[in-house]
PDB file of N, CA and C in Angstrom:
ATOM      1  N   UNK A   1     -36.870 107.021 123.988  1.00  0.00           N
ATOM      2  CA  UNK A   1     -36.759 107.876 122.834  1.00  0.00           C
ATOM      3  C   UNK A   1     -35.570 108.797 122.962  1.00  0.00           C
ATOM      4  N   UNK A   2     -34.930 108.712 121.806  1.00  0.00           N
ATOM      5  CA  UNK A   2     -33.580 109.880 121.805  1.00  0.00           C
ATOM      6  C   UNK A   2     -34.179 111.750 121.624  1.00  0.00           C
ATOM      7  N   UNK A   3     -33.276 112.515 121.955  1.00  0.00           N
ATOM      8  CA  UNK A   3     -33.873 113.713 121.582  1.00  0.00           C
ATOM      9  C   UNK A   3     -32.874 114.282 120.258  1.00  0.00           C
ATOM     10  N   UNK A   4     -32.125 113.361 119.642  1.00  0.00           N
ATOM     11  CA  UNK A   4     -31.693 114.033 118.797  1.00  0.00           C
ATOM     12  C   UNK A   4     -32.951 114.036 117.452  1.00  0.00           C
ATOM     13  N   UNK A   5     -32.486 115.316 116.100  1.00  0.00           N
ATOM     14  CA  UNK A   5     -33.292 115.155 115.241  1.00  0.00           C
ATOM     15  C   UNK A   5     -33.420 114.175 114.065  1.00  0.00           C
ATOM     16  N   UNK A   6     -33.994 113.776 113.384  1.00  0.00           N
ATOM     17  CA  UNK A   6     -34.548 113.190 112.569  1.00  0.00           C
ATOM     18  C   UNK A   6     -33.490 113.466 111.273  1.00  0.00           C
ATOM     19  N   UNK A   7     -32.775 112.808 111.100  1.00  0.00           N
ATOM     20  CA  UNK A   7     -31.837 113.166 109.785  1.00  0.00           C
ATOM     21  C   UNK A   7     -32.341 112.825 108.803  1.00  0.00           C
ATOM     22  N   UNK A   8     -32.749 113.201 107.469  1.00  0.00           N
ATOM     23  CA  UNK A   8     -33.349 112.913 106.311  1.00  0.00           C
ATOM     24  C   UNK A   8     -32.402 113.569 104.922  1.00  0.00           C
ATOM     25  N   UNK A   9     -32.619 112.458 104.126  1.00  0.00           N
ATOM     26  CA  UNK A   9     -31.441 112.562 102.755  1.00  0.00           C
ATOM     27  C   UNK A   9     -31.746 113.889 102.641  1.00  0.00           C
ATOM     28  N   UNK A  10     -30.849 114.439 101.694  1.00  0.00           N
ATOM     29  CA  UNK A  10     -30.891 115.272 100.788  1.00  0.00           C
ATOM     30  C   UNK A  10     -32.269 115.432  99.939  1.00  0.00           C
ATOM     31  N   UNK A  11     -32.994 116.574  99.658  1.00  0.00           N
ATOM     32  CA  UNK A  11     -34.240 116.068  98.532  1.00  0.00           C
ATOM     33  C   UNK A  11     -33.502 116.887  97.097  1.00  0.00           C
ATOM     34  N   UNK A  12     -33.514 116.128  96.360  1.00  0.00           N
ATOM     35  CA  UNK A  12     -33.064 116.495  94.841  1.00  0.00           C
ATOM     36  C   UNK A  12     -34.521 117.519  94.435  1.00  0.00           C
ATOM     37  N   UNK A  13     -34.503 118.719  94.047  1.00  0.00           N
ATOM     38  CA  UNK A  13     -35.550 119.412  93.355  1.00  0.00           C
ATOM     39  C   UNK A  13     -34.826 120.121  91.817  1.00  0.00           C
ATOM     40  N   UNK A  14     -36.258 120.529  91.383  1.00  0.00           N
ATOM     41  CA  UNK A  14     -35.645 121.161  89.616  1.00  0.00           C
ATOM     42  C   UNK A  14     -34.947 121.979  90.211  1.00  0.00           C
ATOM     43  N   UNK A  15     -34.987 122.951  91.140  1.00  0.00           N
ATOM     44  CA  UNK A  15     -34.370 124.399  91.685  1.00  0.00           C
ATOM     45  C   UNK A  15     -33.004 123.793  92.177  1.00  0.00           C
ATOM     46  N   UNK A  16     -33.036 123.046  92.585  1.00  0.00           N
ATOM     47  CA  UNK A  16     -31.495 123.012  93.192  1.00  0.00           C
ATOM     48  C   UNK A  16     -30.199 121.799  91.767  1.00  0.00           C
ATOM     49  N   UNK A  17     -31.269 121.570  90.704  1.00  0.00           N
ATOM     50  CA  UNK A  17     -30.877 120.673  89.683  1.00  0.00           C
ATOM     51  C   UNK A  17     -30.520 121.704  88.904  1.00  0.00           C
ATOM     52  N   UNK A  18     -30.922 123.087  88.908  1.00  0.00           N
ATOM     53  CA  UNK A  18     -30.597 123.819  88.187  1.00  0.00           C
ATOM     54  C   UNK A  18     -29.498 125.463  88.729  1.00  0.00           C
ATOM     55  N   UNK A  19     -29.452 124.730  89.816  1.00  0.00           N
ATOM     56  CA  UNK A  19     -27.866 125.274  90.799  1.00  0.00           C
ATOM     57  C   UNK A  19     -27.098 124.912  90.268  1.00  0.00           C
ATOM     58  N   UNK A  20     -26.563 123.099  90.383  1.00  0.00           N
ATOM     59  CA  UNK A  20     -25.740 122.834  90.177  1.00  0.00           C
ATOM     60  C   UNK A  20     -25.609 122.951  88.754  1.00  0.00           C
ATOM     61  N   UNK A  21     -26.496 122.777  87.764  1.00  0.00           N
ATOM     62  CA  UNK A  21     -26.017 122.998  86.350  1.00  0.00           C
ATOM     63  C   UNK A  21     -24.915 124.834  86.399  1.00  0.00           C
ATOM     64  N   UNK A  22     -25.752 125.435  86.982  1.00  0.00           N
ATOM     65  CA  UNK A  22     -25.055 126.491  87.440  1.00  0.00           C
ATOM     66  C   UNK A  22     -23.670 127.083  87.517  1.00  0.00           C
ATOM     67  N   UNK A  23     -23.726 125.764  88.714  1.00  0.00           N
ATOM     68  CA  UNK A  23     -21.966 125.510  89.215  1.00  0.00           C
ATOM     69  C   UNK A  23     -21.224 124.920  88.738  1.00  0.00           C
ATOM     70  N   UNK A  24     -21.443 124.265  87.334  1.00  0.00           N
ATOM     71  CA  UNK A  24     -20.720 122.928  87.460  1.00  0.00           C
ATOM     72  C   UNK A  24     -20.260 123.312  85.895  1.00  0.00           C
ATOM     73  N   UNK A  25     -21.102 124.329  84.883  1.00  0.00           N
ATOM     74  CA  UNK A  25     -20.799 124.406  83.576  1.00  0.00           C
ATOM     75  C   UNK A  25     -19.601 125.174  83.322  1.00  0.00           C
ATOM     76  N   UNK A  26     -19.481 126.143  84.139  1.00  0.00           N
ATOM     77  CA  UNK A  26     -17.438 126.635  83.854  1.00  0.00           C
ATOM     78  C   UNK A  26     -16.833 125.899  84.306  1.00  0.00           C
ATOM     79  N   UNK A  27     -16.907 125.434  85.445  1.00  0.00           N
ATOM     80  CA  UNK A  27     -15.838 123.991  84.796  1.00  0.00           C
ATOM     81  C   UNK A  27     -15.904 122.868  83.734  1.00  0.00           C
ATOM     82  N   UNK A  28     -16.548 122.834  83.119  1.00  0.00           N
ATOM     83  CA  UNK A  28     -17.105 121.745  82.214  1.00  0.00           C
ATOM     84  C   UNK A  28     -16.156 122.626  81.238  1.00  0.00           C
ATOM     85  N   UNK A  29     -16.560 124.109  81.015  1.00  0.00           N
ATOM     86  CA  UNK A  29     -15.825 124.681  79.752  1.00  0.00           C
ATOM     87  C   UNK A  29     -14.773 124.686  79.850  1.00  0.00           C
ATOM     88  N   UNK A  30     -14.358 124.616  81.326  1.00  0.00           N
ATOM     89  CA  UNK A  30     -12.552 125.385  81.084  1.00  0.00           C
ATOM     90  C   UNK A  30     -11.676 124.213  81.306  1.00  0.00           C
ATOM     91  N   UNK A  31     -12.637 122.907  81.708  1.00  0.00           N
ATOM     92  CA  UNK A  31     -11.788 121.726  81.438  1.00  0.00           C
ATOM     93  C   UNK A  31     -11.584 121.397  80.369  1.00  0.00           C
ATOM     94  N   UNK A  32     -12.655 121.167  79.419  1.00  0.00           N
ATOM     95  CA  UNK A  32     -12.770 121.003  77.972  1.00  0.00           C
ATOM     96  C   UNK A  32     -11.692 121.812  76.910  1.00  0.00           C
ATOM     97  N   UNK A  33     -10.843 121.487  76.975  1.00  0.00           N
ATOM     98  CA  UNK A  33      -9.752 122.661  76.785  1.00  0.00           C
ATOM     99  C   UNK A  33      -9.446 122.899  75.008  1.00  0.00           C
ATOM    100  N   UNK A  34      -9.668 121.107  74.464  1.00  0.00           N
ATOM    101  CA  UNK A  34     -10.078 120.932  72.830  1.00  0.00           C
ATOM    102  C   UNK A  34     -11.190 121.921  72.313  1.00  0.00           C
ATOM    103  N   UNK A  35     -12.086 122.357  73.014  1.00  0.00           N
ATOM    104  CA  UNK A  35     -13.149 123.111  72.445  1.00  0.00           C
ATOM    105  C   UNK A  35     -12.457 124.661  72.291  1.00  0.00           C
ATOM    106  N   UNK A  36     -11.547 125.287  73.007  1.00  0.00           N
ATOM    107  CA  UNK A  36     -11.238 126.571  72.868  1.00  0.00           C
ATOM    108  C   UNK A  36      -9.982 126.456  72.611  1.00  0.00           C
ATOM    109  N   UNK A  37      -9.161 125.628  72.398  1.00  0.00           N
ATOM    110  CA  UNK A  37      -7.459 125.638  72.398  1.00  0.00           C
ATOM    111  C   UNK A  37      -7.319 126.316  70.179  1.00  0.00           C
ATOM    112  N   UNK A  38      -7.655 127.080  70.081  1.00  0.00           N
ATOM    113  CA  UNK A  38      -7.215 127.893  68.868  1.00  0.00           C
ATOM    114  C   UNK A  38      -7.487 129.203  68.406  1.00  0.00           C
ATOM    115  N   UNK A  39      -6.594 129.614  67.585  1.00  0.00           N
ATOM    116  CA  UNK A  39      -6.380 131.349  67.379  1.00  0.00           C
ATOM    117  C   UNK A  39      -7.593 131.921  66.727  1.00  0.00           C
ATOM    118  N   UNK A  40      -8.628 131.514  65.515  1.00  0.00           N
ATOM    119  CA  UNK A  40      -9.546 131.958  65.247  1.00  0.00           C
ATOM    120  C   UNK A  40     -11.055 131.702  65.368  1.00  0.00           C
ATOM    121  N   UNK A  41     -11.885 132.218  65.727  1.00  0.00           N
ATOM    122  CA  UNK A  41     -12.122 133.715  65.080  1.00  0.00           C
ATOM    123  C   UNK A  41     -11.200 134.897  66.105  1.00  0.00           C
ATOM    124  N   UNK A  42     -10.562 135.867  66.215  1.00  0.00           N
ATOM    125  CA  UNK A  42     -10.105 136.529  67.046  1.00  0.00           C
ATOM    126  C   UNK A  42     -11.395 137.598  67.442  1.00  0.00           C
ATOM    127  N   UNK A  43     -11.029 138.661  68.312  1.00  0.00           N
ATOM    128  CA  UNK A  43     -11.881 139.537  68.274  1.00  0.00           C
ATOM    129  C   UNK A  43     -11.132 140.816  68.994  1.00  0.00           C
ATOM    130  N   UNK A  44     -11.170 141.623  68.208  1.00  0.00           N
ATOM    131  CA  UNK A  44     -10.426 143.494  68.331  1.00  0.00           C
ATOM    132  C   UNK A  44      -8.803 142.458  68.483  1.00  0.00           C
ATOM    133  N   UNK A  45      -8.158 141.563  67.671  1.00  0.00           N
ATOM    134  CA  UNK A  45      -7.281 141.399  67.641  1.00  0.00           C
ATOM    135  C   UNK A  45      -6.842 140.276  68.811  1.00  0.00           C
ATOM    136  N   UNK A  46      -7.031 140.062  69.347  1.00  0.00           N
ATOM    137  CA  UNK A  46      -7.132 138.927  70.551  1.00  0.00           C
ATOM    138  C   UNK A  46      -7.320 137.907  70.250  1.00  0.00           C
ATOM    139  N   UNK A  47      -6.977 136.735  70.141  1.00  0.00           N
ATOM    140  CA  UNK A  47      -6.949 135.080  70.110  1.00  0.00           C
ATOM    141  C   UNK A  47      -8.431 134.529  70.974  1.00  0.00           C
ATOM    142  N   UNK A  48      -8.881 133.752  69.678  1.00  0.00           N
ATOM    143  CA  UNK A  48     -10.175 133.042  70.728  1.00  0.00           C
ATOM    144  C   UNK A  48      -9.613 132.385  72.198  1.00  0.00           C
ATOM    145  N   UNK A  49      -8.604 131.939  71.612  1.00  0.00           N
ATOM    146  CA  UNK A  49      -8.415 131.106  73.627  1.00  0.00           C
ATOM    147  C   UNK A  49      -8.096 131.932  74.114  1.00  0.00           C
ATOM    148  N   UNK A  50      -7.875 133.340  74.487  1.00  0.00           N
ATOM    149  CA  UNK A  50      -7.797 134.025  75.636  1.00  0.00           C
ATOM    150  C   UNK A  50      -9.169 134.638  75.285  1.00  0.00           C
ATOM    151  N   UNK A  51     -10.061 135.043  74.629  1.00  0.00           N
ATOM    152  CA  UNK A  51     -10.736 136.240  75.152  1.00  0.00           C
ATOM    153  C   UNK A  51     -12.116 135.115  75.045  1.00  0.00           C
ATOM    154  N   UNK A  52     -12.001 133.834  74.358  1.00  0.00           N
ATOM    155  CA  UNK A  52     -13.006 132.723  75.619  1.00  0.00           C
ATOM    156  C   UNK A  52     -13.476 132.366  76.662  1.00  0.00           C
ATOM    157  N   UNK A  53     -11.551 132.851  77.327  1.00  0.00           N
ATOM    158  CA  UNK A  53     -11.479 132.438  78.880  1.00  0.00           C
ATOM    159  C   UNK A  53     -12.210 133.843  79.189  1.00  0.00           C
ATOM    160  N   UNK A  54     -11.617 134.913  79.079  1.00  0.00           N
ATOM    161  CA  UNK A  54     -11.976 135.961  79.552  1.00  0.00           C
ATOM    162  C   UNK A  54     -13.485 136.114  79.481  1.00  0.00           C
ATOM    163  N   UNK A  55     -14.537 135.675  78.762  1.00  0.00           N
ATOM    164  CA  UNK A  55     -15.774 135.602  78.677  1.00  0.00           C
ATOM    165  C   UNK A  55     -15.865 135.200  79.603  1.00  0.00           C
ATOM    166  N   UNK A  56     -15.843 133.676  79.938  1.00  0.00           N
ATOM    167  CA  UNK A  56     -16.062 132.783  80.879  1.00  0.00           C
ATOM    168  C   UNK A  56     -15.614 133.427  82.412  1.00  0.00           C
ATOM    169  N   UNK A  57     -15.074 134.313  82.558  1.00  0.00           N
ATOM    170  CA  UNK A  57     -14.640 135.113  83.888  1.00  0.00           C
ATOM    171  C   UNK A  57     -16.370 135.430  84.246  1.00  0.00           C
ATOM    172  N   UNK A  58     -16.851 136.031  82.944  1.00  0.00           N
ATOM    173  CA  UNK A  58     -17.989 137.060  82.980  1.00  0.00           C
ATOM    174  C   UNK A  58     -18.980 136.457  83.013  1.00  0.00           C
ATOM    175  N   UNK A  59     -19.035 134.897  82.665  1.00  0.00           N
ATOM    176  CA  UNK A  59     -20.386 134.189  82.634  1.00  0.00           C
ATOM    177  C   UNK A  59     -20.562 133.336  83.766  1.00  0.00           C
ATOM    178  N   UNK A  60     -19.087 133.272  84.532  1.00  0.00           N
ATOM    179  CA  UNK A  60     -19.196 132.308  85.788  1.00  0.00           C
ATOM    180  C   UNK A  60     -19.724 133.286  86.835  1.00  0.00           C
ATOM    181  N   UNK A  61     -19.401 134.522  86.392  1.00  0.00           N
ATOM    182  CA  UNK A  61     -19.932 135.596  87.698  1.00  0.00           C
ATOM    183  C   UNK A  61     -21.238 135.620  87.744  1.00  0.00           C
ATOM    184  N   UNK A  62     -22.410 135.422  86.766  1.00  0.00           N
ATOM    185  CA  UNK A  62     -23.519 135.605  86.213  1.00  0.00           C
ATOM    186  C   UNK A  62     -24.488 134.106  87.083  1.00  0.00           C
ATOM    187  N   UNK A  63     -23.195 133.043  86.470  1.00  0.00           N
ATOM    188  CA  UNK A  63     -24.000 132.180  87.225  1.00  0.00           C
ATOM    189  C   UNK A  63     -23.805 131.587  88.358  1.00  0.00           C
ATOM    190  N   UNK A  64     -23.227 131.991  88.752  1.00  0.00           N
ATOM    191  CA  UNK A  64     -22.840 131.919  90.535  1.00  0.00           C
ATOM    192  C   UNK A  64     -23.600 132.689  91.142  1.00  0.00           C
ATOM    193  N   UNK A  65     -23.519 133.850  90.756  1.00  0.00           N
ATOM    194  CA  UNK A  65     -24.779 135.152  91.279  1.00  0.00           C
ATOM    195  C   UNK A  65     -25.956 133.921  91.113  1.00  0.00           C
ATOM    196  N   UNK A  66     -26.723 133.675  90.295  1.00  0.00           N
ATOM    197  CA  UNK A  66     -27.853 133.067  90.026  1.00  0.00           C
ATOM    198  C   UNK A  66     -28.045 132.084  91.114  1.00  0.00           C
ATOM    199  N   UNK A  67     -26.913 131.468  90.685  1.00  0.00           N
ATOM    200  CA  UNK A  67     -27.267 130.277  91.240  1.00  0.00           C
ATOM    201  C   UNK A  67     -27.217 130.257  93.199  1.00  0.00           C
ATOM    202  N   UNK A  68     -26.587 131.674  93.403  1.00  0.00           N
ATOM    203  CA  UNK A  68     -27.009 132.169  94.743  1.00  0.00           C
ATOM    204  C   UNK A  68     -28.197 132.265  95.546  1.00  0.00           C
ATOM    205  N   UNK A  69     -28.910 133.082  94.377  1.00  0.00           N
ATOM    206  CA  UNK A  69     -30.280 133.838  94.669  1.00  0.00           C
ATOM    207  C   UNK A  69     -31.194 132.659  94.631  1.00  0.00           C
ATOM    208  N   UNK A  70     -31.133 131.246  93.828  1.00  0.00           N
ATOM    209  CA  UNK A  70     -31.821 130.571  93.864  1.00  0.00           C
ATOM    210  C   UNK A  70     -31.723 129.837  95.115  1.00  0.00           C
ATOM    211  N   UNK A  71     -30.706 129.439  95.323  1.00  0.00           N
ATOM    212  CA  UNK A  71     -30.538 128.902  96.761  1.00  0.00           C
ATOM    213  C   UNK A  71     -31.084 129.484  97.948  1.00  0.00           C
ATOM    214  N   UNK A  72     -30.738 131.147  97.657  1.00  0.00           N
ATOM    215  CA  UNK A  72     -31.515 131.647  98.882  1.00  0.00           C
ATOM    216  C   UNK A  72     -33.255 131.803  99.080  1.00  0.00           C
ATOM    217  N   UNK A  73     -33.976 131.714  97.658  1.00  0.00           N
ATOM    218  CA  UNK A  73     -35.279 131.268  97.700  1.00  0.00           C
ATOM    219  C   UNK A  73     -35.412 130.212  97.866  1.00  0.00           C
ATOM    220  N   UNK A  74     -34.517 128.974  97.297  1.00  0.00           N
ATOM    221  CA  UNK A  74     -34.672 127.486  98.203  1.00  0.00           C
ATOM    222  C   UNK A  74     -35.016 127.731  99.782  1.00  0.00           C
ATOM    223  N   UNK A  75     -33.849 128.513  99.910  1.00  0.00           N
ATOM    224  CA  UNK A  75     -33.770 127.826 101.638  1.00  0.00           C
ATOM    225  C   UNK A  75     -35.092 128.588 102.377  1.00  0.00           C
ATOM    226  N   UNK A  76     -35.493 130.110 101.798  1.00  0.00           N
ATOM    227  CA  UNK A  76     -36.413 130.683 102.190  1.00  0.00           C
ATOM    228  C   UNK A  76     -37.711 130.212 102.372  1.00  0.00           C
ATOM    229  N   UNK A  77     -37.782 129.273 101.165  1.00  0.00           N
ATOM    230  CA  UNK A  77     -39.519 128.430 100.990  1.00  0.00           C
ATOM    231  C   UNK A  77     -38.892 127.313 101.437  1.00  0.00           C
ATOM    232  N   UNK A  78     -38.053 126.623 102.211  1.00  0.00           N
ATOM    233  CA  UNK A  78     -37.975 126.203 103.046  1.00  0.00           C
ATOM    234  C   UNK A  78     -38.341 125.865 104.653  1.00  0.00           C
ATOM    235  N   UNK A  79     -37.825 127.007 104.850  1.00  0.00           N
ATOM    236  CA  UNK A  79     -38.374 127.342 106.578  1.00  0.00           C
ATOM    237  C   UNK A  79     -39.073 128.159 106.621  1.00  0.00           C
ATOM    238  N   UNK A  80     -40.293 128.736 105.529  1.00  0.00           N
ATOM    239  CA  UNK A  80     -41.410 129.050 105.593  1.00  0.00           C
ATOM    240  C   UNK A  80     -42.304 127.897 105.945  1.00  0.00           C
ATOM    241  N   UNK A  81     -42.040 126.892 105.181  1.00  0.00           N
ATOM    242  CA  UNK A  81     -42.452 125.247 104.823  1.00  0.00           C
ATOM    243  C   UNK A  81     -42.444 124.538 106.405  1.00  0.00           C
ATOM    244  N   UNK A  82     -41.363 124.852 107.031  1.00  0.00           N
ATOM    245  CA  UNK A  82     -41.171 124.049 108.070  1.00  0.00           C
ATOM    246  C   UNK A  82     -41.978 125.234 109.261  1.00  0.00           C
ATOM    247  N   UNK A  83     -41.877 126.158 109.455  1.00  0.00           N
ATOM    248  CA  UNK A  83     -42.233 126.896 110.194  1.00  0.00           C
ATOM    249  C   UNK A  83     -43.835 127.069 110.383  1.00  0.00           C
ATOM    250  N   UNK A  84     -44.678 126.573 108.839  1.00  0.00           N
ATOM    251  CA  UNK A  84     -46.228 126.842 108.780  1.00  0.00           C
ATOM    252  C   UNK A  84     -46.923 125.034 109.421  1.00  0.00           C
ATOM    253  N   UNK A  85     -45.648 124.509 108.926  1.00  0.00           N
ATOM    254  CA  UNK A  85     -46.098 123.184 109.617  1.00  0.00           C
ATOM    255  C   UNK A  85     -46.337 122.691 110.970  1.00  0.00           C
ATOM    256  N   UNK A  86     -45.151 123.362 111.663  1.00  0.00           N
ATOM    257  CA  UNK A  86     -45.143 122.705 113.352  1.00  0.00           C
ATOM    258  C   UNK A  86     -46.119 124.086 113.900  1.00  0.00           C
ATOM    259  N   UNK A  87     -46.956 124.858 113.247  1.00  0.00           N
ATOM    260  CA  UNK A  87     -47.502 126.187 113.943  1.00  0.00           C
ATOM    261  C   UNK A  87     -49.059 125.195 113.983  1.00  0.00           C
TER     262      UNK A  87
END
């Protein structure tokens, strides 16, 4: 018998399906460049394609934060999980 550990895939869960939606939707927007590439509606005088992007500064911060905190309750009920098992 070897003493190394037991390597096992990745497990896909809703919590970590809803990380990556997380991570993955400002880039989706700011690639998508046809969806924001024009001047109206403006707002306090500003062009939709800049103060779009500039949203998107504010919504990627939102979900990165999120999608942090979820990870860190992933990993937490994690090695609670593993820790109540081998006890």
């Amino acid at each position: 018998m070897s003493d190394t550990p037991e390597v096992r895939p990745p497990t896909v869960t809703p919590v970590r399906v809803v990380i990556a939606l997380c991570l993955i939707a400002p880039f989706v927007a700011m690639l998508w460049v046809g969806s924001y590439a024009k001047t109206d509606p403006a707002f306090i005088g500003i062009p939709f394609f800049y103060w779009y992007q500039m949203a998107w500064v504010l919504i990627s911060t939102a979900l990165t934060m999120t999608a942090y905190q979820l990870w860190r309750r992933d990993q937490r009920g994690r090695s609670s999980q593993k820790g109540g098992a081998s006890k």
